[in-house]
PDB file of N, CA and C in Angstrom:
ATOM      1  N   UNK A   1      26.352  13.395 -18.949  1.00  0.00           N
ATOM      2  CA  UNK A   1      25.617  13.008 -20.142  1.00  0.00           C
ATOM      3  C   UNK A   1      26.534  12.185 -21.038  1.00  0.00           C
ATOM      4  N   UNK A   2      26.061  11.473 -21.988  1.00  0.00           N
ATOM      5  CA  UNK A   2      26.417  10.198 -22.449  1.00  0.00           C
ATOM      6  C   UNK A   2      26.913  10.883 -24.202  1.00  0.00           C
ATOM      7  N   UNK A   3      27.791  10.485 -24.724  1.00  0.00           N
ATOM      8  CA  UNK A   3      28.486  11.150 -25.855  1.00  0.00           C
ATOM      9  C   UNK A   3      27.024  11.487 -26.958  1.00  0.00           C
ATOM     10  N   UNK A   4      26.014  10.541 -26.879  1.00  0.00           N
ATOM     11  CA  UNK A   4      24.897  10.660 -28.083  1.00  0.00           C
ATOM     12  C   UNK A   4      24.010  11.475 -27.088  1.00  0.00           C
ATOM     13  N   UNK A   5      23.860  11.892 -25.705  1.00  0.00           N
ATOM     14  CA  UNK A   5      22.962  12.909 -25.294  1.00  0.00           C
ATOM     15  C   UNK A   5      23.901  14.415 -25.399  1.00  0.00           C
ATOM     16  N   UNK A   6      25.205  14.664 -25.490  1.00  0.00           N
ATOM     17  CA  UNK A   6      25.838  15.648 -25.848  1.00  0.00           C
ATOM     18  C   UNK A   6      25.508  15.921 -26.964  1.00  0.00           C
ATOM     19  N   UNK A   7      25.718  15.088 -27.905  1.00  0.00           N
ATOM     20  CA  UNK A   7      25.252  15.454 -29.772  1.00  0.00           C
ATOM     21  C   UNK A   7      23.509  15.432 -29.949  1.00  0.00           C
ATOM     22  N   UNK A   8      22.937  15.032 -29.139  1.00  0.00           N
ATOM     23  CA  UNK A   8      21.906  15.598 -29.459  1.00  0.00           C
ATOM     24  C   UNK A   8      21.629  16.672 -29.018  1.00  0.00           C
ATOM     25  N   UNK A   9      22.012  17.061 -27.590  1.00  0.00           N
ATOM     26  CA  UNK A   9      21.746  18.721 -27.323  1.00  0.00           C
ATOM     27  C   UNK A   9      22.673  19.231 -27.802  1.00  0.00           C
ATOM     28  N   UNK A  10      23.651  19.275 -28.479  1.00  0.00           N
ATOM     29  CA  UNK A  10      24.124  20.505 -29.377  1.00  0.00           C
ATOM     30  C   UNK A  10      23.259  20.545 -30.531  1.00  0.00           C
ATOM     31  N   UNK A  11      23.076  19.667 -30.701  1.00  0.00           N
ATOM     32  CA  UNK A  11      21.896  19.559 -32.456  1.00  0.00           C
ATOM     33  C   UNK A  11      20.816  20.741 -31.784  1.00  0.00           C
ATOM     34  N   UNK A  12      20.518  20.167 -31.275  1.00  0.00           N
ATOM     35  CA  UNK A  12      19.199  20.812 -30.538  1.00  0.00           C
ATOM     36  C   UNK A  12      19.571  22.390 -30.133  1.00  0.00           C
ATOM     37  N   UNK A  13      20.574  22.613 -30.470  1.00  0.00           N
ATOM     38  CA  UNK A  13      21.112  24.154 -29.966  1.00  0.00           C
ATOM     39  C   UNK A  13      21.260  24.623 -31.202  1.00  0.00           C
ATOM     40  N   UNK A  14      21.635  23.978 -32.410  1.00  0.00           N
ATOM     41  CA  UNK A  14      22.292  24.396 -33.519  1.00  0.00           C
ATOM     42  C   UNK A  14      23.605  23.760 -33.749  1.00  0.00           C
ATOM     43  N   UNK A  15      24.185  23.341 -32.922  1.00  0.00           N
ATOM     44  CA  UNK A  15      25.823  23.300 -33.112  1.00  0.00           C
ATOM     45  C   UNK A  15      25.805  21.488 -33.907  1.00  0.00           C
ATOM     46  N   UNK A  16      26.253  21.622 -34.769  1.00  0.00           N
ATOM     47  CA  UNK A  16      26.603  20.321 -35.043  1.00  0.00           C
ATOM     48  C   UNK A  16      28.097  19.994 -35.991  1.00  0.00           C
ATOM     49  N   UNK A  17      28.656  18.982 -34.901  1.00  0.00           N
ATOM     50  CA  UNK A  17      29.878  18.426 -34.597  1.00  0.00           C
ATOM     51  C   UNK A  17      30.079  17.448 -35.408  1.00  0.00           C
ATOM     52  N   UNK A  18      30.913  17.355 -36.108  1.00  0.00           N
ATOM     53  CA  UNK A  18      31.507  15.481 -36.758  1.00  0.00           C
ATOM     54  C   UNK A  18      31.785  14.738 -35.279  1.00  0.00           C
ATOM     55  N   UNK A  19      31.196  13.669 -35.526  1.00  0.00           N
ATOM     56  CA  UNK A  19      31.437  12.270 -34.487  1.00  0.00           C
ATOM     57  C   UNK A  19      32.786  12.325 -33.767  1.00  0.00           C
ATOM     58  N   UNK A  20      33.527  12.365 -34.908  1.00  0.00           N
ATOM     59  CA  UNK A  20      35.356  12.229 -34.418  1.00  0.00           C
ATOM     60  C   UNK A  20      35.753  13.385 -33.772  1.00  0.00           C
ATOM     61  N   UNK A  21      35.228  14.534 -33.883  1.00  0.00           N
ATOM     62  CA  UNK A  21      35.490  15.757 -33.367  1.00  0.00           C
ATOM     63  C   UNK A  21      34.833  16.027 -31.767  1.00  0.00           C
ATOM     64  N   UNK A  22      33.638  15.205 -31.666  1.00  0.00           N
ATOM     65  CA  UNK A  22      33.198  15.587 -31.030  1.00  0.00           C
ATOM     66  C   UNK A  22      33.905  14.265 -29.609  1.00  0.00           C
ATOM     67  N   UNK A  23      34.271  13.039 -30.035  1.00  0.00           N
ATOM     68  CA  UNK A  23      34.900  12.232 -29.624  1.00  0.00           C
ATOM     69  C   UNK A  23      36.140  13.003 -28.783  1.00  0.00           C
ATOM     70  N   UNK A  24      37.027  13.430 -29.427  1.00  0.00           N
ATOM     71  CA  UNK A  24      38.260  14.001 -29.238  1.00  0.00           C
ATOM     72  C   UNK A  24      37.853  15.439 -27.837  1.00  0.00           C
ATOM     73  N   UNK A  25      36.903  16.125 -28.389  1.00  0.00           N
ATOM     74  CA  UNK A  25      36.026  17.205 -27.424  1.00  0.00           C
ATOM     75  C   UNK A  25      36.151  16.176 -26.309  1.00  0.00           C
ATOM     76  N   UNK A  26      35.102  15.328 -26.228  1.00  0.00           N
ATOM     77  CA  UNK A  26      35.147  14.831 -25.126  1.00  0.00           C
ATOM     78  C   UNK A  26      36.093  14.352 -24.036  1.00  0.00           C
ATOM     79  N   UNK A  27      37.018  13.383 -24.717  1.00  0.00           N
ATOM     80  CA  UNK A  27      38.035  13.079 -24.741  1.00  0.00           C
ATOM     81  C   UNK A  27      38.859  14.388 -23.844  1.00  0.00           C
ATOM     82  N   UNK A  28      39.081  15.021 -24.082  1.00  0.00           N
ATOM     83  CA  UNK A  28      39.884  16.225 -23.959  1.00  0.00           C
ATOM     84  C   UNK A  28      39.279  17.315 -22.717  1.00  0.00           C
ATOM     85  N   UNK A  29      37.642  17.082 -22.255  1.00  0.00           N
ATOM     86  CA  UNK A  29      37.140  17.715 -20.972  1.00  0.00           C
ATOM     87  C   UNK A  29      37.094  16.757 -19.890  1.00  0.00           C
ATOM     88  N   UNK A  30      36.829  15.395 -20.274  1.00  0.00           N
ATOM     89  CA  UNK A  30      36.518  14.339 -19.351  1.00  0.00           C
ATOM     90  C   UNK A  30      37.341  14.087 -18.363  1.00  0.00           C
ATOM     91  N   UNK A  31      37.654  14.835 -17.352  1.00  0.00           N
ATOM     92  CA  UNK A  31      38.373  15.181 -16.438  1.00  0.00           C
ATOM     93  C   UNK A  31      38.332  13.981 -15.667  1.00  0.00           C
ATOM     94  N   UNK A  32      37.213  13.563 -15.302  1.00  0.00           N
ATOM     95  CA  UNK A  32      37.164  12.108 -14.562  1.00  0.00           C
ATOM     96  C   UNK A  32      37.341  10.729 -15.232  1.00  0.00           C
ATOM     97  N   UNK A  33      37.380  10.896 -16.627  1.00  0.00           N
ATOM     98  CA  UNK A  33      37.665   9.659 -17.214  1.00  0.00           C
ATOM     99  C   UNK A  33      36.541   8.339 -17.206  1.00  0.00           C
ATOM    100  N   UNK A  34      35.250   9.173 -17.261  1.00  0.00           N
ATOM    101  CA  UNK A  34      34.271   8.551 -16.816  1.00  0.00           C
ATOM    102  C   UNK A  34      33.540   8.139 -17.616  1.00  0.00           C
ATOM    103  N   UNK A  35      34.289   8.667 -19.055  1.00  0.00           N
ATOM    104  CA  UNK A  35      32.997   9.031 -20.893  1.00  0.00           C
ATOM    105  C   UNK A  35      32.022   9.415 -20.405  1.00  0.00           C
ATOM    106  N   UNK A  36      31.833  10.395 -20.003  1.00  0.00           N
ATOM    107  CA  UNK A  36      30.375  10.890 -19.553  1.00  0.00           C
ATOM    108  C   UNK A  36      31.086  12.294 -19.835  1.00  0.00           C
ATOM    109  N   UNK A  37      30.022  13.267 -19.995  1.00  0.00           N
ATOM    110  CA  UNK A  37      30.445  14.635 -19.250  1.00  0.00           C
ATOM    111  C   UNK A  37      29.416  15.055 -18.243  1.00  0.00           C
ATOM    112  N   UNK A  38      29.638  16.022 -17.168  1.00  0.00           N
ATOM    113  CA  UNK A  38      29.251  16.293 -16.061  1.00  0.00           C
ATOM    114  C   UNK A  38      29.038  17.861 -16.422  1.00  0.00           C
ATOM    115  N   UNK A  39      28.399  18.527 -15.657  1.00  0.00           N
ATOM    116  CA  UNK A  39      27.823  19.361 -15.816  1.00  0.00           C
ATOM    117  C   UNK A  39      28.965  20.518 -16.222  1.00  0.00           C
ATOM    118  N   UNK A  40      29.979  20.484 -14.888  1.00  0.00           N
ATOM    119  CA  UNK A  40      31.144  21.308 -14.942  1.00  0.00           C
ATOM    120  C   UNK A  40      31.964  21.150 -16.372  1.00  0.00           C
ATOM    121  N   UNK A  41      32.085  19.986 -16.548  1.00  0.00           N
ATOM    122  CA  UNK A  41      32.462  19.801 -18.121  1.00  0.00           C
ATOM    123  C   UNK A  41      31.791  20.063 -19.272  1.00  0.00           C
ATOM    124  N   UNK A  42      30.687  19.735 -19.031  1.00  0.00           N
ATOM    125  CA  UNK A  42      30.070  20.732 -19.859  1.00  0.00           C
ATOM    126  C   UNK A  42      30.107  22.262 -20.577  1.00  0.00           C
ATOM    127  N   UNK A  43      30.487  22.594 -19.392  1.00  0.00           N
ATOM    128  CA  UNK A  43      30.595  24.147 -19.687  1.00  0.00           C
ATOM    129  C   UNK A  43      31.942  24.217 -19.942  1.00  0.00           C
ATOM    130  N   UNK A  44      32.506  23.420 -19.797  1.00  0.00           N
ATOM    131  CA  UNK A  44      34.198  23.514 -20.166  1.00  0.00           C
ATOM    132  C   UNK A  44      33.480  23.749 -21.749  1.00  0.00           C
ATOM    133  N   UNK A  45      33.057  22.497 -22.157  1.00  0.00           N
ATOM    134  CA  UNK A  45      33.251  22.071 -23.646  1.00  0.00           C
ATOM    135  C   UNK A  45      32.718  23.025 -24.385  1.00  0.00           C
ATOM    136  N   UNK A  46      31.396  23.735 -23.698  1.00  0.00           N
ATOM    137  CA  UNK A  46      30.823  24.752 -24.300  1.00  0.00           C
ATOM    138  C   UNK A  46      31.329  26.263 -24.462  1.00  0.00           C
ATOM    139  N   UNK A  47      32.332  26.314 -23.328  1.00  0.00           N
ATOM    140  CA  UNK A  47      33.322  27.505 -24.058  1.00  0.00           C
ATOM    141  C   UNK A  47      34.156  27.397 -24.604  1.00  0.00           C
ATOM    142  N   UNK A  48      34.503  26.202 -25.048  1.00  0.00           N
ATOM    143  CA  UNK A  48      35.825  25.764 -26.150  1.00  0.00           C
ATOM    144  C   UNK A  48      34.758  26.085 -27.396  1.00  0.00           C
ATOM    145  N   UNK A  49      33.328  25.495 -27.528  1.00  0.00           N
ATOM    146  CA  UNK A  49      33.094  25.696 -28.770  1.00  0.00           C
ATOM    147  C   UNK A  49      32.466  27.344 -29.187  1.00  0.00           C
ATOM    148  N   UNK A  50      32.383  28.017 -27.735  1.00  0.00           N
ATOM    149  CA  UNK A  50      32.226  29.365 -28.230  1.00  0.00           C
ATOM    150  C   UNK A  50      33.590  30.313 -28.360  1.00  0.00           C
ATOM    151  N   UNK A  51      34.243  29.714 -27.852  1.00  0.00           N
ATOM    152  CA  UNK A  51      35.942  30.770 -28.228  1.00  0.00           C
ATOM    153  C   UNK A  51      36.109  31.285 -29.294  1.00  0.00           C
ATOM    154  N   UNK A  52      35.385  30.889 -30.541  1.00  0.00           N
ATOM    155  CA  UNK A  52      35.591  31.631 -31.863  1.00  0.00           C
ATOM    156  C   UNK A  52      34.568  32.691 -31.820  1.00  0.00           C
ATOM    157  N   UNK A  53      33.261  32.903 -30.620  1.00  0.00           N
ATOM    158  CA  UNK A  53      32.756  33.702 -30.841  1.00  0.00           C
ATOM    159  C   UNK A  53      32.388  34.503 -30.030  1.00  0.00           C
ATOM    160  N   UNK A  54      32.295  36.020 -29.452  1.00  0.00           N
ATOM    161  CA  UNK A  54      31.869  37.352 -28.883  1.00  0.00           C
ATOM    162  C   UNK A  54      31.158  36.293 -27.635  1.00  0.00           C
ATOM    163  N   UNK A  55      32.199  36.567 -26.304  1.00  0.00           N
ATOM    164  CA  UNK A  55      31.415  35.520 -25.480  1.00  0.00           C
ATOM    165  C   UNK A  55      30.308  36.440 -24.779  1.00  0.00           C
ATOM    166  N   UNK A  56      30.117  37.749 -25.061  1.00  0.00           N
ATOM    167  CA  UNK A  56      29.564  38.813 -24.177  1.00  0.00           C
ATOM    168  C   UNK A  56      28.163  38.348 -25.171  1.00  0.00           C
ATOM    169  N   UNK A  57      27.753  38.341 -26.166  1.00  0.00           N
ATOM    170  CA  UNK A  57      26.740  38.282 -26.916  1.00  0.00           C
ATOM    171  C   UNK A  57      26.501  36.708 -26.572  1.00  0.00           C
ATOM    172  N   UNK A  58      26.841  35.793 -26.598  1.00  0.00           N
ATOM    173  CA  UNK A  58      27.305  34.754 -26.387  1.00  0.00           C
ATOM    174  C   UNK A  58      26.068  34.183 -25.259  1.00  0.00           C
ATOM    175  N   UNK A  59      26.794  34.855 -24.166  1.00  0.00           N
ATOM    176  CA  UNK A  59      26.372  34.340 -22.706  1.00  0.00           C
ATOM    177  C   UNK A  59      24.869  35.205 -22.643  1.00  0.00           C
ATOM    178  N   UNK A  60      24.963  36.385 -23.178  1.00  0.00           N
ATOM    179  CA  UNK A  60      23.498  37.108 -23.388  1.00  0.00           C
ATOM    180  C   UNK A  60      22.184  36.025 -24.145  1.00  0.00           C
ATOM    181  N   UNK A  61      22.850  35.296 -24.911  1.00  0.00           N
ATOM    182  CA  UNK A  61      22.341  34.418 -25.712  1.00  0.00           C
ATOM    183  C   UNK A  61      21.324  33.279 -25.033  1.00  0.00           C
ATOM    184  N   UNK A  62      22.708  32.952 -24.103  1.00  0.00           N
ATOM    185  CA  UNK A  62      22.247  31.741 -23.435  1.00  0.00           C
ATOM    186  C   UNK A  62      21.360  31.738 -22.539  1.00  0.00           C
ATOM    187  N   UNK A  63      21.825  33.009 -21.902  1.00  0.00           N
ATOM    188  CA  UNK A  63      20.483  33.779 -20.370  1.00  0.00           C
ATOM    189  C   UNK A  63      19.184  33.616 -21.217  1.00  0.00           C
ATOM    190  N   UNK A  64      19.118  34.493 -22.033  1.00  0.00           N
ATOM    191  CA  UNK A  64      17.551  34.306 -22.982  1.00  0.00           C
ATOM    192  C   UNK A  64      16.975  33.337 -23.248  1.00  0.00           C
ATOM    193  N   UNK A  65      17.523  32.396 -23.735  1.00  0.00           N
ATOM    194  CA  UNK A  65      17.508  30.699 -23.775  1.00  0.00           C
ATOM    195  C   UNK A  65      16.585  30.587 -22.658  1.00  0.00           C
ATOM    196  N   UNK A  66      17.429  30.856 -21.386  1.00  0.00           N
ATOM    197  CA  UNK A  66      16.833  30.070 -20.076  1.00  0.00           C
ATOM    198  C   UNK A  66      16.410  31.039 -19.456  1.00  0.00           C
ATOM    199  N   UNK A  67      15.716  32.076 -19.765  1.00  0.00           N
ATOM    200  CA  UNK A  67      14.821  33.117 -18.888  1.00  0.00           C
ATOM    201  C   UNK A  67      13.912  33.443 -19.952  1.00  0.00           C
ATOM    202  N   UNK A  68      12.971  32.149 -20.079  1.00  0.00           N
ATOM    203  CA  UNK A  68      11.883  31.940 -20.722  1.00  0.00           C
ATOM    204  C   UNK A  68      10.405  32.703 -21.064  1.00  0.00           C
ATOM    205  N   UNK A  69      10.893  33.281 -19.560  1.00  0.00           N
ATOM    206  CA  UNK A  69       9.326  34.730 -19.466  1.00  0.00           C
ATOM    207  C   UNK A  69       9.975  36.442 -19.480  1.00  0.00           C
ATOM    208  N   UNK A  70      11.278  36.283 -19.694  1.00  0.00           N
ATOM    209  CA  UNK A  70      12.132  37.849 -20.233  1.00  0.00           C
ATOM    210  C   UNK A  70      11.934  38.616 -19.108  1.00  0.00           C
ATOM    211  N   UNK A  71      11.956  37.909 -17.749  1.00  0.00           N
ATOM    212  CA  UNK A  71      11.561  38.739 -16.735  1.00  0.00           C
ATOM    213  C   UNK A  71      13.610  39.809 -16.468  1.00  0.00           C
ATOM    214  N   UNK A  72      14.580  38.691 -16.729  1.00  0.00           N
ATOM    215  CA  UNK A  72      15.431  38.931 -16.873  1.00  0.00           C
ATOM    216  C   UNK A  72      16.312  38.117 -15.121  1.00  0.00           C
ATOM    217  N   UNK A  73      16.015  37.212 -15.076  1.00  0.00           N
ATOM    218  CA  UNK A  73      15.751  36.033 -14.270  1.00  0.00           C
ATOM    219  C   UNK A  73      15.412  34.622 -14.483  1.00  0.00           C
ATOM    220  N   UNK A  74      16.387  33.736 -14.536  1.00  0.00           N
ATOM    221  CA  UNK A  74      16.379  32.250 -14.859  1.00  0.00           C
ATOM    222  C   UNK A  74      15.892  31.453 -13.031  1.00  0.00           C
ATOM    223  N   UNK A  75      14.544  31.402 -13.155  1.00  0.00           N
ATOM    224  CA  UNK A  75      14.347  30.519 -12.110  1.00  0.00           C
ATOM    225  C   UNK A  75      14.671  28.728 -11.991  1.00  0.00           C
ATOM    226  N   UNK A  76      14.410  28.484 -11.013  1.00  0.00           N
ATOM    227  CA  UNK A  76      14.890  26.700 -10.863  1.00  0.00           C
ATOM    228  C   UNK A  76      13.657  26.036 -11.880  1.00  0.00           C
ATOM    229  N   UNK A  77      12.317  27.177 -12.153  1.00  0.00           N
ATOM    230  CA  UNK A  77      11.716  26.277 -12.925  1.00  0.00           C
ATOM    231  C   UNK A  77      11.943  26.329 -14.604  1.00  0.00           C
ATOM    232  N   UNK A  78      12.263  27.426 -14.760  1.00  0.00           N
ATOM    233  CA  UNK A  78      13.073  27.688 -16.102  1.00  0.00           C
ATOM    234  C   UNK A  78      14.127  26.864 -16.553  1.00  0.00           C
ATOM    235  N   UNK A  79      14.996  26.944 -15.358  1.00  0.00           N
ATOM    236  CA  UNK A  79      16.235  25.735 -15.550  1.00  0.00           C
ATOM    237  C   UNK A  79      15.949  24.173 -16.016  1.00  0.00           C
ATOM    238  N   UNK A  80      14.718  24.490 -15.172  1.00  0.00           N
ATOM    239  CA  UNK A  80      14.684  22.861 -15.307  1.00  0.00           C
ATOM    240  C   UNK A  80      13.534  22.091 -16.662  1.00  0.00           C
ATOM    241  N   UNK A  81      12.908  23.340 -16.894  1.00  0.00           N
ATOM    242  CA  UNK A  81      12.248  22.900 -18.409  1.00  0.00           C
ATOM    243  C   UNK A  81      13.670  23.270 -19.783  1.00  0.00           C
ATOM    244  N   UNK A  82      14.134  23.855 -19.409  1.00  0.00           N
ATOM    245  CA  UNK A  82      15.159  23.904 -20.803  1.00  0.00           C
ATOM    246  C   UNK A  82      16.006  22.780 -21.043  1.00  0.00           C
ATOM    247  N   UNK A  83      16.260  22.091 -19.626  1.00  0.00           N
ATOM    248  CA  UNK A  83      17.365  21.303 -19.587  1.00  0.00           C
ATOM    249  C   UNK A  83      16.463  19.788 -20.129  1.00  0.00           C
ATOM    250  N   UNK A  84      15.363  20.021 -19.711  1.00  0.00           N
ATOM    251  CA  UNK A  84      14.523  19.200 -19.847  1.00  0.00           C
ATOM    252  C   UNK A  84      14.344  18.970 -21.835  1.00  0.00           C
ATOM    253  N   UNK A  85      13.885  20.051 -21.942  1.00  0.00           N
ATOM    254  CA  UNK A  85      13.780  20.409 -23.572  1.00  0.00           C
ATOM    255  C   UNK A  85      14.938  19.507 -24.186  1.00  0.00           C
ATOM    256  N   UNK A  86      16.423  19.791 -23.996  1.00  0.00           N
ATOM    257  CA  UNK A  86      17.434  19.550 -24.200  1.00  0.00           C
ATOM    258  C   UNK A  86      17.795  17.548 -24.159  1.00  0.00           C
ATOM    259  N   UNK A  87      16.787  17.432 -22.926  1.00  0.00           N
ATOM    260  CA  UNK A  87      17.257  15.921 -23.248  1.00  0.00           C
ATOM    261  C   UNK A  87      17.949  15.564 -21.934  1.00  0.00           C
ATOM    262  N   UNK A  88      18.478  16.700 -21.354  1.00  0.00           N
ATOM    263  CA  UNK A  88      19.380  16.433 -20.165  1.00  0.00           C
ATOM    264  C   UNK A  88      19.402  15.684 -19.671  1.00  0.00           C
ATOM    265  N   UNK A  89      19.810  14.737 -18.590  1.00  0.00           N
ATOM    266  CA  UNK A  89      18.988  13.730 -17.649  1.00  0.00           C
ATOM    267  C   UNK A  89      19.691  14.902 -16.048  1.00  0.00           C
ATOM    268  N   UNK A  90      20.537  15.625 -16.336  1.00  0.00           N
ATOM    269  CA  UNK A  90      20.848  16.265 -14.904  1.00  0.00           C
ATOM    270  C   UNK A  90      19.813  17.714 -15.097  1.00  0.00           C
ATOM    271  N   UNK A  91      19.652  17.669 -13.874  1.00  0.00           N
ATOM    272  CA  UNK A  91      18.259  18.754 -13.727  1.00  0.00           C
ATOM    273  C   UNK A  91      17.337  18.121 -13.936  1.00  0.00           C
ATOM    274  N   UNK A  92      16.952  16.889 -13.818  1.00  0.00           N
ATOM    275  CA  UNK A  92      15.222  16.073 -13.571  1.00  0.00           C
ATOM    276  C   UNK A  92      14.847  16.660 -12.889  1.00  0.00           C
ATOM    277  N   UNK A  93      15.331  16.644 -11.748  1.00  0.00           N
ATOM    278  CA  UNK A  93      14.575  17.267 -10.685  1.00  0.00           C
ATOM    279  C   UNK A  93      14.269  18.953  -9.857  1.00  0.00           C
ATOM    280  N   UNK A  94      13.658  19.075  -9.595  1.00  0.00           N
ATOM    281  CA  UNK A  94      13.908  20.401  -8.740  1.00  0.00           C
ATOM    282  C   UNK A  94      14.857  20.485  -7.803  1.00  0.00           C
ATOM    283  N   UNK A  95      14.937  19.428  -7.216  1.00  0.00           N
ATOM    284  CA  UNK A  95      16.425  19.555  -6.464  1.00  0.00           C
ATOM    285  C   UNK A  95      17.536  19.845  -6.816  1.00  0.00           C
ATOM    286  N   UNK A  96      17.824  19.006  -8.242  1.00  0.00           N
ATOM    287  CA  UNK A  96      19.181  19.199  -8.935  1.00  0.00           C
ATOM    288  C   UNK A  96      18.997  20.434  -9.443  1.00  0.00           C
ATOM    289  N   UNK A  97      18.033  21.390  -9.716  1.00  0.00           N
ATOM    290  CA  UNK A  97      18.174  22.865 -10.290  1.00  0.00           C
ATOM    291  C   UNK A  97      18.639  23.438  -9.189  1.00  0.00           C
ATOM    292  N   UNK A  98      17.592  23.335  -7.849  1.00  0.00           N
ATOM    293  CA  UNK A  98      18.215  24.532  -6.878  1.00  0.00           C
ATOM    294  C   UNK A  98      19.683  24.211  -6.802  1.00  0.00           C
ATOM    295  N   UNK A  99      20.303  23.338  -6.742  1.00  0.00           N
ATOM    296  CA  UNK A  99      21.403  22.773  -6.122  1.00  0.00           C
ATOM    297  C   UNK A  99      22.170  23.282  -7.299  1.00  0.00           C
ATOM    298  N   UNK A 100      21.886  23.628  -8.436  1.00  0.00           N
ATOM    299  CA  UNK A 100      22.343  24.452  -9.427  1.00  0.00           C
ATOM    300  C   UNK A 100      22.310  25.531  -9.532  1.00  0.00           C
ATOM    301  N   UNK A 101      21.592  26.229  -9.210  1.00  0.00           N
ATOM    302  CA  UNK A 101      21.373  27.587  -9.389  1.00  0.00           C
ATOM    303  C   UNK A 101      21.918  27.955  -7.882  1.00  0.00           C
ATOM    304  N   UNK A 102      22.060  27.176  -6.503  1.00  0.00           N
ATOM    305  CA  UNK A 102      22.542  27.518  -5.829  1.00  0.00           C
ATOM    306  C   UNK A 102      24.332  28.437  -6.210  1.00  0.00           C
ATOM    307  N   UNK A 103      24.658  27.265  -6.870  1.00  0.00           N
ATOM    308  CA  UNK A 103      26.137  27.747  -6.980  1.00  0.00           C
ATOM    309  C   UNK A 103      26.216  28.335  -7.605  1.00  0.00           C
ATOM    310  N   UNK A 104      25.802  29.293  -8.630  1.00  0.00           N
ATOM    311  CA  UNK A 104      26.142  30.406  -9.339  1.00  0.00           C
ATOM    312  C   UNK A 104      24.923  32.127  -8.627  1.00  0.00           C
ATOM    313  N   UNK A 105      24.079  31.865  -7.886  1.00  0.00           N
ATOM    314  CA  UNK A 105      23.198  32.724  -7.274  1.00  0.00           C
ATOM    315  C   UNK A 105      23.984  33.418  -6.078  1.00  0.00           C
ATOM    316  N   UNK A 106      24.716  35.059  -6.934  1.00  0.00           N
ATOM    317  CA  UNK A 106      25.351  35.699  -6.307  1.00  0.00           C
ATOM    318  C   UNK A 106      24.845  36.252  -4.637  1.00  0.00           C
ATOM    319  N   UNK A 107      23.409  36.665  -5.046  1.00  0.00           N
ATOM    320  CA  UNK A 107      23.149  37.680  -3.960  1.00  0.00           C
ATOM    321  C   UNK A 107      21.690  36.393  -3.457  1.00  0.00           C
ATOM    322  N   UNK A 108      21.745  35.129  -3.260  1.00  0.00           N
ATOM    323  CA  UNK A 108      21.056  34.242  -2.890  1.00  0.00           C
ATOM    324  C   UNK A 108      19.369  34.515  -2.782  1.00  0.00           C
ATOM    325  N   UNK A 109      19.110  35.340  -3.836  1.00  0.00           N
ATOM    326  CA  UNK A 109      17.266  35.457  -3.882  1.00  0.00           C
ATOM    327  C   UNK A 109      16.999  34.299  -4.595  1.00  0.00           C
ATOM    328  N   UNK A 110      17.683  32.625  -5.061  1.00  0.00           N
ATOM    329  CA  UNK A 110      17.471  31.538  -5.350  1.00  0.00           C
ATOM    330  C   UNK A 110      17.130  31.747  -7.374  1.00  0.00           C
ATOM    331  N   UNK A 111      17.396  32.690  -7.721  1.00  0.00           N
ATOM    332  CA  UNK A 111      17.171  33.128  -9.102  1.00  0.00           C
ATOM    333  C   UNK A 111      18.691  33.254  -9.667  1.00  0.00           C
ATOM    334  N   UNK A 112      19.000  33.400 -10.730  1.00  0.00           N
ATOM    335  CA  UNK A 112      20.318  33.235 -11.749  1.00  0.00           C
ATOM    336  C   UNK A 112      19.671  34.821 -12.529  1.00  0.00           C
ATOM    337  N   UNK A 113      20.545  36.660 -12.074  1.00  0.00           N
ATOM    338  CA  UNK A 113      20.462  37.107 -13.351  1.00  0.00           C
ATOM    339  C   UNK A 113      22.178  37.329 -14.006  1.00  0.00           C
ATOM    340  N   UNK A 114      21.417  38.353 -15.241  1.00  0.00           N
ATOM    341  CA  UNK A 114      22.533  38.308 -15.602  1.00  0.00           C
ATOM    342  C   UNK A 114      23.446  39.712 -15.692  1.00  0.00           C
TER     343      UNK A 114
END
């Protein structure tokens, strides 16, 4: 995602960053040097900006976010309307969710709990 689709989904989360700060953020995950961030970087950046806070409440936070029907289970279609909500452009598709939720889906029933 592109430095003004990062600042808008943090807006869109609550979090809002000064420009220069958020520059330097970037700056500082962009592992590939690409000005973009990538998904994996992403989550870099997003636990730098939760380190000041209870990551156990935190990550409880975020599951809820994206397990939209409280079944207590983030499906590929859940994933992919939040990310959607958000502005994302990764996760358009259903492909790019499974292929997401693949890699974190411990016991492979194709669902994310927590």
């Amino acid at each position: 995602i592109t430095k003004k689709e990062l600042n808008d989904s943090l807006e869109n989360l609550g979090i809002f960053i000064p420009d220069k700060e958020l520059t330097q953020m970037i700056e500082t995950i962009d592992v590939n040097g690409d000005g973009c961030v990538d998904i994996d970087e992403f989550g870099e950046l997003y636990q730098s900006l939760m380190d000041e806070k209870d990551e156990e409440e935190d990550m409880r936070e975020a599951f809820k976010v994206f397990d939209q029907n409280g079944d207590g289970f983030i499906t590929v279609d859940e994933l992919r309307s939040v990310l959607a909500s958000l502005g994302l452009k990764q996760g358009r598709t259903l492909e790019d969710c499974k292929r997401m939720i693949m890699k974190v889906d411990v016991d492979g029933d194709g669902m994310v709990d927590y």
